[in-house]
C-alpha atoms as a PDB file:
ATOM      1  CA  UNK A   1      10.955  13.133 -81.662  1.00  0.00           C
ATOM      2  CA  UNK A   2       9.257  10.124 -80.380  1.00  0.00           C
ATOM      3  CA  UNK A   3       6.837   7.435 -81.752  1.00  0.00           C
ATOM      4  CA  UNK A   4       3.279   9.115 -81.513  1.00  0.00           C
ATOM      5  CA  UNK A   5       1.475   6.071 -79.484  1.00  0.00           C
ATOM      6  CA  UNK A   6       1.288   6.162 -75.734  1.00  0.00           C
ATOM      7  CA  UNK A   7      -1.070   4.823 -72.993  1.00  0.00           C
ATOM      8  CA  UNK A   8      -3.222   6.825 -71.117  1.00  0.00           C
ATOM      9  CA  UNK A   9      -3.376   5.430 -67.086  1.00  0.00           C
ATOM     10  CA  UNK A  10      -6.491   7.674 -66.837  1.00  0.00           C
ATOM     11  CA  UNK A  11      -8.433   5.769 -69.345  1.00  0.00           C
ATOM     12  CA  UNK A  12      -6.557   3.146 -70.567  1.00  0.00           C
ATOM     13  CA  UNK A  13      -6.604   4.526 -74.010  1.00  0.00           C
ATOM     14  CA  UNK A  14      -3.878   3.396 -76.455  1.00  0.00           C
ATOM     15  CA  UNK A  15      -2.569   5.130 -79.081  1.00  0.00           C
ATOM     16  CA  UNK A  16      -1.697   8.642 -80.731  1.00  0.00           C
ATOM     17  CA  UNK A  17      -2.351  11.823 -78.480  1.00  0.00           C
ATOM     18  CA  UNK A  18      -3.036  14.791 -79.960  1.00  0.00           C
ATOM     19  CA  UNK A  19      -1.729  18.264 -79.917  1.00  0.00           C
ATOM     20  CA  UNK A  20      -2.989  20.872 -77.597  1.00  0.00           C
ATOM     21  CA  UNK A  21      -2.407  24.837 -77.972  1.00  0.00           C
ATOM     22  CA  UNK A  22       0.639  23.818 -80.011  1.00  0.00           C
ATOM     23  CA  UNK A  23       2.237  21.300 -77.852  1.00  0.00           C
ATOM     24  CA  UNK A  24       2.369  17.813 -79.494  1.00  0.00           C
ATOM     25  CA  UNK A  25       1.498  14.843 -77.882  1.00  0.00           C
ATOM     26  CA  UNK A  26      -0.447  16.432 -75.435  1.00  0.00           C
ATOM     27  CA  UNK A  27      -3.949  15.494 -75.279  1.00  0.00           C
ATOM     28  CA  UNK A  28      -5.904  11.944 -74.573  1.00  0.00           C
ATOM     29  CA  UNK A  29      -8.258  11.788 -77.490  1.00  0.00           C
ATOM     30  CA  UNK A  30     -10.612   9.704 -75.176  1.00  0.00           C
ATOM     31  CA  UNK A  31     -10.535  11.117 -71.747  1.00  0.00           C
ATOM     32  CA  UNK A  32      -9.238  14.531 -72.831  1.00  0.00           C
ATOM     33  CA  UNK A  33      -6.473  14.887 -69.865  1.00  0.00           C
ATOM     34  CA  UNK A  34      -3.296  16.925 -70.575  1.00  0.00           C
ATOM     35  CA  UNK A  35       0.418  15.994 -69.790  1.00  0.00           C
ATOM     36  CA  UNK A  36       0.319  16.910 -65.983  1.00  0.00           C
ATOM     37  CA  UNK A  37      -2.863  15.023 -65.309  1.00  0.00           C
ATOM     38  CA  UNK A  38      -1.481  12.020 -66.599  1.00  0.00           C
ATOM     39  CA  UNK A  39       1.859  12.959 -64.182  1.00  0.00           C
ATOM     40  CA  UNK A  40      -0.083  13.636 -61.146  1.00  0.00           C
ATOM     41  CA  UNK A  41      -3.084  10.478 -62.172  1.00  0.00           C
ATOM     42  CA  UNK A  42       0.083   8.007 -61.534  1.00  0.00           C
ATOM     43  CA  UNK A  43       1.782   9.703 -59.113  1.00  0.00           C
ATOM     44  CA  UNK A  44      -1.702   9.590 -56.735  1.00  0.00           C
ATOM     45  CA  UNK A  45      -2.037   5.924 -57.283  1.00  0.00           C
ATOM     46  CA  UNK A  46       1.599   5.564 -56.045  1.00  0.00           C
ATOM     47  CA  UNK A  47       0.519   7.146 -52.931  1.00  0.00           C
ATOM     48  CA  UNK A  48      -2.758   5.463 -52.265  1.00  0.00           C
ATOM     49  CA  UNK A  49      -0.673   2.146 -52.737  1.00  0.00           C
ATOM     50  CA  UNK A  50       1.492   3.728 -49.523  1.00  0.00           C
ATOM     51  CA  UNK A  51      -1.051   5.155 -47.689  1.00  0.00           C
ATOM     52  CA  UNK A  52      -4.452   3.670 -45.511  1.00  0.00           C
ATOM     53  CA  UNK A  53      -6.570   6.301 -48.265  1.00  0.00           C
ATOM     54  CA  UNK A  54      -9.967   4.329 -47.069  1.00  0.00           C
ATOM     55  CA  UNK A  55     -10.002   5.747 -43.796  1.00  0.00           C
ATOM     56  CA  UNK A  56      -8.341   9.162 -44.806  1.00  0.00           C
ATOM     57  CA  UNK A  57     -10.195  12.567 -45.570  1.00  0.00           C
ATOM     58  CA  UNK A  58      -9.786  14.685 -49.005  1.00  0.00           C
ATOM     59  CA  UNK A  59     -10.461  18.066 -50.155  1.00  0.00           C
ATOM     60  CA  UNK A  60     -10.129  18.377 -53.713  1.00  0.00           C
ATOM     61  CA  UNK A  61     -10.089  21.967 -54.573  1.00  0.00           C
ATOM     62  CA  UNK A  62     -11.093  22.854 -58.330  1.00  0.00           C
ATOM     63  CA  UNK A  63     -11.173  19.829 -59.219  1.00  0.00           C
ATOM     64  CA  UNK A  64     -10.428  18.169 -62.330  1.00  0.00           C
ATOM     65  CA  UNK A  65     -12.806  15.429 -63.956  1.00  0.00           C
ATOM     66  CA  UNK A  66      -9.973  13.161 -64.352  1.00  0.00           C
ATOM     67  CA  UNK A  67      -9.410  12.317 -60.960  1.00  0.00           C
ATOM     68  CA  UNK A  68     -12.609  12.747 -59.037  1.00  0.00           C
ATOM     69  CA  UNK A  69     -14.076   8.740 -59.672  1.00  0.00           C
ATOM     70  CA  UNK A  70     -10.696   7.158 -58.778  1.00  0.00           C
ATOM     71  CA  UNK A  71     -10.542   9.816 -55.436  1.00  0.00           C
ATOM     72  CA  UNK A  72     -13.636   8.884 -54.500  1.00  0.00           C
ATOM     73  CA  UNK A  73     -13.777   5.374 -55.073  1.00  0.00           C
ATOM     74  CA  UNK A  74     -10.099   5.119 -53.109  1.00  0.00           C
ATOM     75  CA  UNK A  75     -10.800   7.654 -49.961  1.00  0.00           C
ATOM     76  CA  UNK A  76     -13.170   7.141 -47.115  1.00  0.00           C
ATOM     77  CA  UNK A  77     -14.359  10.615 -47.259  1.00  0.00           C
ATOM     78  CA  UNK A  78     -13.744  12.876 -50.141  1.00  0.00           C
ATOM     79  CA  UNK A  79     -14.925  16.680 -50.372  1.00  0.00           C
ATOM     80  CA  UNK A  80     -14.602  19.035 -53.263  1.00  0.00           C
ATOM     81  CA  UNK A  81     -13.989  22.795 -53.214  1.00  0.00           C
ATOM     82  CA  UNK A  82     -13.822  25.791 -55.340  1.00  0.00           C
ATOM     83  CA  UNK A  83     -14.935  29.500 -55.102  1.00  0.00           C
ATOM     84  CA  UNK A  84     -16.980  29.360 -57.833  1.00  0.00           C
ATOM     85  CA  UNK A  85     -17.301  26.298 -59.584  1.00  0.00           C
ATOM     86  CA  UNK A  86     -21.168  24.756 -59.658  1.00  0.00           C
ATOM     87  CA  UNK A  87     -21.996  21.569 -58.180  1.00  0.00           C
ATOM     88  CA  UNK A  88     -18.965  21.198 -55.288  1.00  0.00           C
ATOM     89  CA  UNK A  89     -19.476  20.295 -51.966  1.00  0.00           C
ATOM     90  CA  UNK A  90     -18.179  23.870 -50.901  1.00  0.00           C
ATOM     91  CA  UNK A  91     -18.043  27.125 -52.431  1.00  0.00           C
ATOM     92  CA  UNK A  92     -14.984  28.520 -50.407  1.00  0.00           C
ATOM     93  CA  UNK A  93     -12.200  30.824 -50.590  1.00  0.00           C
ATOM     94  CA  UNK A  94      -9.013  29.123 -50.224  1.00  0.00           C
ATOM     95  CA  UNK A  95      -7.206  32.377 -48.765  1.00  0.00           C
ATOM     96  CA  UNK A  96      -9.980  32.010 -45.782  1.00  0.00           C
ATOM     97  CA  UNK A  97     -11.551  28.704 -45.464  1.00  0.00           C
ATOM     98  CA  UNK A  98     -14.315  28.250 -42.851  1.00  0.00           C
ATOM     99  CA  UNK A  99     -13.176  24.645 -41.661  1.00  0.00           C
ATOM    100  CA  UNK A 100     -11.861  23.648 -38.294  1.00  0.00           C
ATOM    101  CA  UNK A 101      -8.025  22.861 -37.753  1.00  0.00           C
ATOM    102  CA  UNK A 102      -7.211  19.307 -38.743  1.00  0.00           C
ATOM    103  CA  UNK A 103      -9.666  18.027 -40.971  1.00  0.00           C
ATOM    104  CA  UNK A 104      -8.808  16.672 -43.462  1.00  0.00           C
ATOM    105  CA  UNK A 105      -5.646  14.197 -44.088  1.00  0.00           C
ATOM    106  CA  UNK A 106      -4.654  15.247 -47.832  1.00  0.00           C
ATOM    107  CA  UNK A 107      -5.172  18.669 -49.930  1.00  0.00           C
ATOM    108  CA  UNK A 108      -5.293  18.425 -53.433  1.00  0.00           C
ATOM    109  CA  UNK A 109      -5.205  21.756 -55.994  1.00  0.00           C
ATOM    110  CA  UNK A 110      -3.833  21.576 -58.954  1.00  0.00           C
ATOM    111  CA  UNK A 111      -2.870  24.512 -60.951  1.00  0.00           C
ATOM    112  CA  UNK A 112      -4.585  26.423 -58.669  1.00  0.00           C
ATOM    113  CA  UNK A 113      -2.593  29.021 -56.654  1.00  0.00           C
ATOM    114  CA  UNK A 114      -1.036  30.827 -59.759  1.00  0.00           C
ATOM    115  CA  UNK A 115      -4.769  31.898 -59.798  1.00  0.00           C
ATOM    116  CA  UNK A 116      -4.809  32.948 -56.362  1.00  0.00           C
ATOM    117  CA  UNK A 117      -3.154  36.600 -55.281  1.00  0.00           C
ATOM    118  CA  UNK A 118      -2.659  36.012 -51.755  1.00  0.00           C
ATOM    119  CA  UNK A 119      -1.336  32.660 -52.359  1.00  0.00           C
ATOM    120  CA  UNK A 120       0.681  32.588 -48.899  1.00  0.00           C
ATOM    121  CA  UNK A 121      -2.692  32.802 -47.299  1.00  0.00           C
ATOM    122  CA  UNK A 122      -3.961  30.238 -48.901  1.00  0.00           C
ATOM    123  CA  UNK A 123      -0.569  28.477 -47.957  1.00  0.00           C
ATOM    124  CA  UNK A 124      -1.452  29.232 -44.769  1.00  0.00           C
ATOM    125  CA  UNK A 125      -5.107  27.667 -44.678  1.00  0.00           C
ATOM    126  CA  UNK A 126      -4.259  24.641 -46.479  1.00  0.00           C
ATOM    127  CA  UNK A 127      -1.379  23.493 -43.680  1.00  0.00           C
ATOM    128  CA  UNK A 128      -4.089  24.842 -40.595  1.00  0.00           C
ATOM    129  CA  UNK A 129      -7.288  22.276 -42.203  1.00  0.00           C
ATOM    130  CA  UNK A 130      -4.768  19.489 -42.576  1.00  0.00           C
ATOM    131  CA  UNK A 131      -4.017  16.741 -39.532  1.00  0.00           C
ATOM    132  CA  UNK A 132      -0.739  15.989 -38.275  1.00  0.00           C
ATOM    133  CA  UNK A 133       1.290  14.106 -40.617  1.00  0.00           C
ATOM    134  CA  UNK A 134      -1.078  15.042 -43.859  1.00  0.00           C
ATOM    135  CA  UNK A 135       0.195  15.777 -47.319  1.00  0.00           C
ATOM    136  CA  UNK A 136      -0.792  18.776 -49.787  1.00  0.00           C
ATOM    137  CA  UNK A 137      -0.251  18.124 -53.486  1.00  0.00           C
ATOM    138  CA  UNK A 138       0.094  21.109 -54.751  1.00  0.00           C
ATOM    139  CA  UNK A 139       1.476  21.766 -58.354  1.00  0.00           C
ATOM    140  CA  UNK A 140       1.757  25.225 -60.302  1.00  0.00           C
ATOM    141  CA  UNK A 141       2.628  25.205 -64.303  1.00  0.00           C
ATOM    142  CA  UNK A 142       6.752  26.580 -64.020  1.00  0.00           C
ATOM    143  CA  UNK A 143       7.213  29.083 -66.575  1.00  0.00           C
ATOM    144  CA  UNK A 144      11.345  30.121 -65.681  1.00  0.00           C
ATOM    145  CA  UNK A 145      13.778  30.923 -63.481  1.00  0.00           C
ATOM    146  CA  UNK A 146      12.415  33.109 -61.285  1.00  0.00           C
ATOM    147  CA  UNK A 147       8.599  34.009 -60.245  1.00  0.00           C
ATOM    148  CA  UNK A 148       6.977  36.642 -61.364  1.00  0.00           C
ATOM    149  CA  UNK A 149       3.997  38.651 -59.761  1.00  0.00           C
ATOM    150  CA  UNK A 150       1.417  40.099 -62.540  1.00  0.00           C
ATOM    151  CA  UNK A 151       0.055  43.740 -62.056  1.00  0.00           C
ATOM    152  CA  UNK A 152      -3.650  42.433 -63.316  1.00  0.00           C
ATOM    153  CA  UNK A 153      -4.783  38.640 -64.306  1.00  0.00           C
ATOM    154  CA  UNK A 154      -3.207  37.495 -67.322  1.00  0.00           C
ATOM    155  CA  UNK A 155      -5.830  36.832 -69.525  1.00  0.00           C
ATOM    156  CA  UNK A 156      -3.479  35.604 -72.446  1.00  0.00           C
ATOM    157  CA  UNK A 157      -2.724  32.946 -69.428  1.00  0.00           C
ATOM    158  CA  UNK A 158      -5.904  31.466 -68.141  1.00  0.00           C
ATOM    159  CA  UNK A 159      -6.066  34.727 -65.708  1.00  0.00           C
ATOM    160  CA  UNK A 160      -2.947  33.559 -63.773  1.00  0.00           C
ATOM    161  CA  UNK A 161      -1.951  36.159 -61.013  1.00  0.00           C
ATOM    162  CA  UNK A 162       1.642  35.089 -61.090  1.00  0.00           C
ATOM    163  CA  UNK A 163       4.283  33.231 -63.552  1.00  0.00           C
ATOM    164  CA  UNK A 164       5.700  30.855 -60.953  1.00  0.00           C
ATOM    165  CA  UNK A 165       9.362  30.138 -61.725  1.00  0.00           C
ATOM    166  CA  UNK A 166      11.701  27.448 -60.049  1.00  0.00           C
ATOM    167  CA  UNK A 167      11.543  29.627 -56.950  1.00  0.00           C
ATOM    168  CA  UNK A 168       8.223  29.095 -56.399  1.00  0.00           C
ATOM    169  CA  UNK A 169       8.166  26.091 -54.196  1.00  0.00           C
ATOM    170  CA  UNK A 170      10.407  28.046 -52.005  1.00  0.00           C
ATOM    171  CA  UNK A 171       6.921  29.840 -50.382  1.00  0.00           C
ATOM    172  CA  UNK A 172       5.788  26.433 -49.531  1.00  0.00           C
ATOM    173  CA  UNK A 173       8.533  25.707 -47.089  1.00  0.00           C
ATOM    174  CA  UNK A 174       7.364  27.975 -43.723  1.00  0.00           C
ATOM    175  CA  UNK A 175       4.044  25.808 -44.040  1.00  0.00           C
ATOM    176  CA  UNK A 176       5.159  21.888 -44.418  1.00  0.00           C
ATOM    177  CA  UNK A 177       7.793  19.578 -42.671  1.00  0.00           C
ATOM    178  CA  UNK A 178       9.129  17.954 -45.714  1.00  0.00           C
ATOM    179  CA  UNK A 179       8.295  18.646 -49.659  1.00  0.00           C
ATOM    180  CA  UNK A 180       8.978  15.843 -52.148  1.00  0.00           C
ATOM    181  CA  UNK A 181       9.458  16.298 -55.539  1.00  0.00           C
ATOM    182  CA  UNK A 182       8.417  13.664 -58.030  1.00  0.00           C
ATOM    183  CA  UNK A 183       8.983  14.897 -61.958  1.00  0.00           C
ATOM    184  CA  UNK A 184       8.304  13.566 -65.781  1.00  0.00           C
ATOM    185  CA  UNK A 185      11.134  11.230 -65.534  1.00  0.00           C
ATOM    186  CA  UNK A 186       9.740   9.174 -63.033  1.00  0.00           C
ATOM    187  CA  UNK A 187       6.513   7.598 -64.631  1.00  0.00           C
ATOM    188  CA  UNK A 188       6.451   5.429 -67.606  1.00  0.00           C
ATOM    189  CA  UNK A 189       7.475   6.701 -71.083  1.00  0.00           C
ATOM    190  CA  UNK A 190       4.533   5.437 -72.807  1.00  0.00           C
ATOM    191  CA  UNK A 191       1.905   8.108 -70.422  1.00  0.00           C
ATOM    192  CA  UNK A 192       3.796  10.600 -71.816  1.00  0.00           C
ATOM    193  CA  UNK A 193       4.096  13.690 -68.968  1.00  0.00           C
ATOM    194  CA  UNK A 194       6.628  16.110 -71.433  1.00  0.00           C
ATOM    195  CA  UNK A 195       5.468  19.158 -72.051  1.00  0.00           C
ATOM    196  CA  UNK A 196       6.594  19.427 -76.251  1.00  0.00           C
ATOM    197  CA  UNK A 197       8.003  22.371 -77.335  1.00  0.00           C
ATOM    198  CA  UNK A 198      10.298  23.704 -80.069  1.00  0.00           C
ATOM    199  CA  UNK A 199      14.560  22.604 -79.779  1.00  0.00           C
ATOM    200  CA  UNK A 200      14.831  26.414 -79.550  1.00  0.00           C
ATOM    201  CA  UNK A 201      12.910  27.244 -76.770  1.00  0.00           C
ATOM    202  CA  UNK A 202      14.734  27.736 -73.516  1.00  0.00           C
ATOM    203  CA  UNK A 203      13.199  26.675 -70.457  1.00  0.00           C
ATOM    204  CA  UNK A 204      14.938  25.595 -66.813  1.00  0.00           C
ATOM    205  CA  UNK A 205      13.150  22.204 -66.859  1.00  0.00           C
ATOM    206  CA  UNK A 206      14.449  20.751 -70.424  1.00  0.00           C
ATOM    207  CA  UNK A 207      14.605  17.887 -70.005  1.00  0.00           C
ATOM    208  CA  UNK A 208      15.680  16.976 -74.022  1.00  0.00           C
ATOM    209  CA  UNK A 209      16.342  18.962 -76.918  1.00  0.00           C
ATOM    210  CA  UNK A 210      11.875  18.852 -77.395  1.00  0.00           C
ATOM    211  CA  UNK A 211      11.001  17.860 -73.897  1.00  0.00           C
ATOM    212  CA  UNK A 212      10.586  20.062 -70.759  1.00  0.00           C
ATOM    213  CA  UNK A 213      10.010  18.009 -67.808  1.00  0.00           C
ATOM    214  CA  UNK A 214       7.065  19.086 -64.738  1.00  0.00           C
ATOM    215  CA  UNK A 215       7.521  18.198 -61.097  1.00  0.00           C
ATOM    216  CA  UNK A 216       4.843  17.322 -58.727  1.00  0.00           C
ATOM    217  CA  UNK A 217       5.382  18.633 -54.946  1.00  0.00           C
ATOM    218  CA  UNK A 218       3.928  16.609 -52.476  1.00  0.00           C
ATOM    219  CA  UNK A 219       4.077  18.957 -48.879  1.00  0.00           C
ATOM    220  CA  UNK A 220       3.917  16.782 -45.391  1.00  0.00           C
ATOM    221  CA  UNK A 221       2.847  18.709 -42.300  1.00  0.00           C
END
């Protein structure tokens, strides 16, 4: 196991993280983001250092604390959306959005289409709003090997639809050019993006004998 003191790039906290539903190391104690924020927080600051973001357009569907300040300070227009979340800029359906073709330049939902049941739909609408040459970010948590579709909401899941396995990212490919992949391994050790979990615990992303590594897909039209 590792030393328990890490740096959060979120909040600049440094020190121990917490546990969170059982997984150690997990949580900020300051800023209260999870491994995967802290995965996709760098990762979007990687990409704002490639791209013009000042005179680029965002939607930013159900969207996390953690990253609204540093999208909106960094973009020149940024939108939020969710389908029922208070205080958005719009209070849409992602499986039928009401904007025109090729508005915006980057789509961001995290964790977000395991909750959605027609999630090639959504799919769908995501690569028709964005502009030639955009990117979608568009992570699910991977659970196994192979996807699987739930009868009813899971509510011992957060009301997840689906248990998106390794195959997942396969439904992406009809919609986007290119998908790149960027996982765990690629940010510093010290923000800690490993999910924790017991040596005995098999998963497809293991990364060490406590570690299971997540992967960030960022989709180009």
């Amino acid at each position: 196991m590792v030393q328990n003191h890490f740096h959060c790039p979120v909040c600049q906290y440094q020190g121990e993280f917490i546990a969170f539903r059982g997984r150690l190391h997990a949580q900020c104690p300051q800023c209260k983001c999870l491994e995967r924020h802290r995965l996709q927080f760098v990762i979007f600051n990687k990409l704002i250092d490639q791209l013009p973001t000042k005179s680029l357009a965002i939607l930013h569907c159900a969207p996390d604390p953690f990253f609204a300040e540093m999208l909106k300070n960094n973009f020149g227009t940024y939108e939020s959306a969710d389908i029922a979340m208070s205080g958005v800029d719009h209070q849409v359906d992602l499986q039928s959005l009401p904007f025109e073709n090729n508005r915006y330049d980057i789509v961001f939902a995290s964790h977000v289409l395991e909750h959605i049941k027609d999630d090639l739909s959504a799919l769908k609408e995501i690569s028709r709003i964005l502009r030639p040459g955009g990117l979608a970010i568009l992570p699910v948590p991977i659970i196994g090997e192979k996807t699987y579709e739930y009868d009813q909401p899971n509510p011992a899941e957060d009301y997840h639809v689906r248990a998106p396995g390794l195959d997942y990212y396969q439904r992406y490919k009809p919609y986007f050019s290119k998908i790149k992949y960027y996982r765990s391994q690629e940010i510093p050790a010290e923000n800690q993006a490993y999910v924790y979990c017991d040596s005995k615990y098999l998963h497809p992303m293991k990364y060490s004998e406590y570690q299971i590594f997540d992967l960030v897909p960022v989709c180009y039209k």
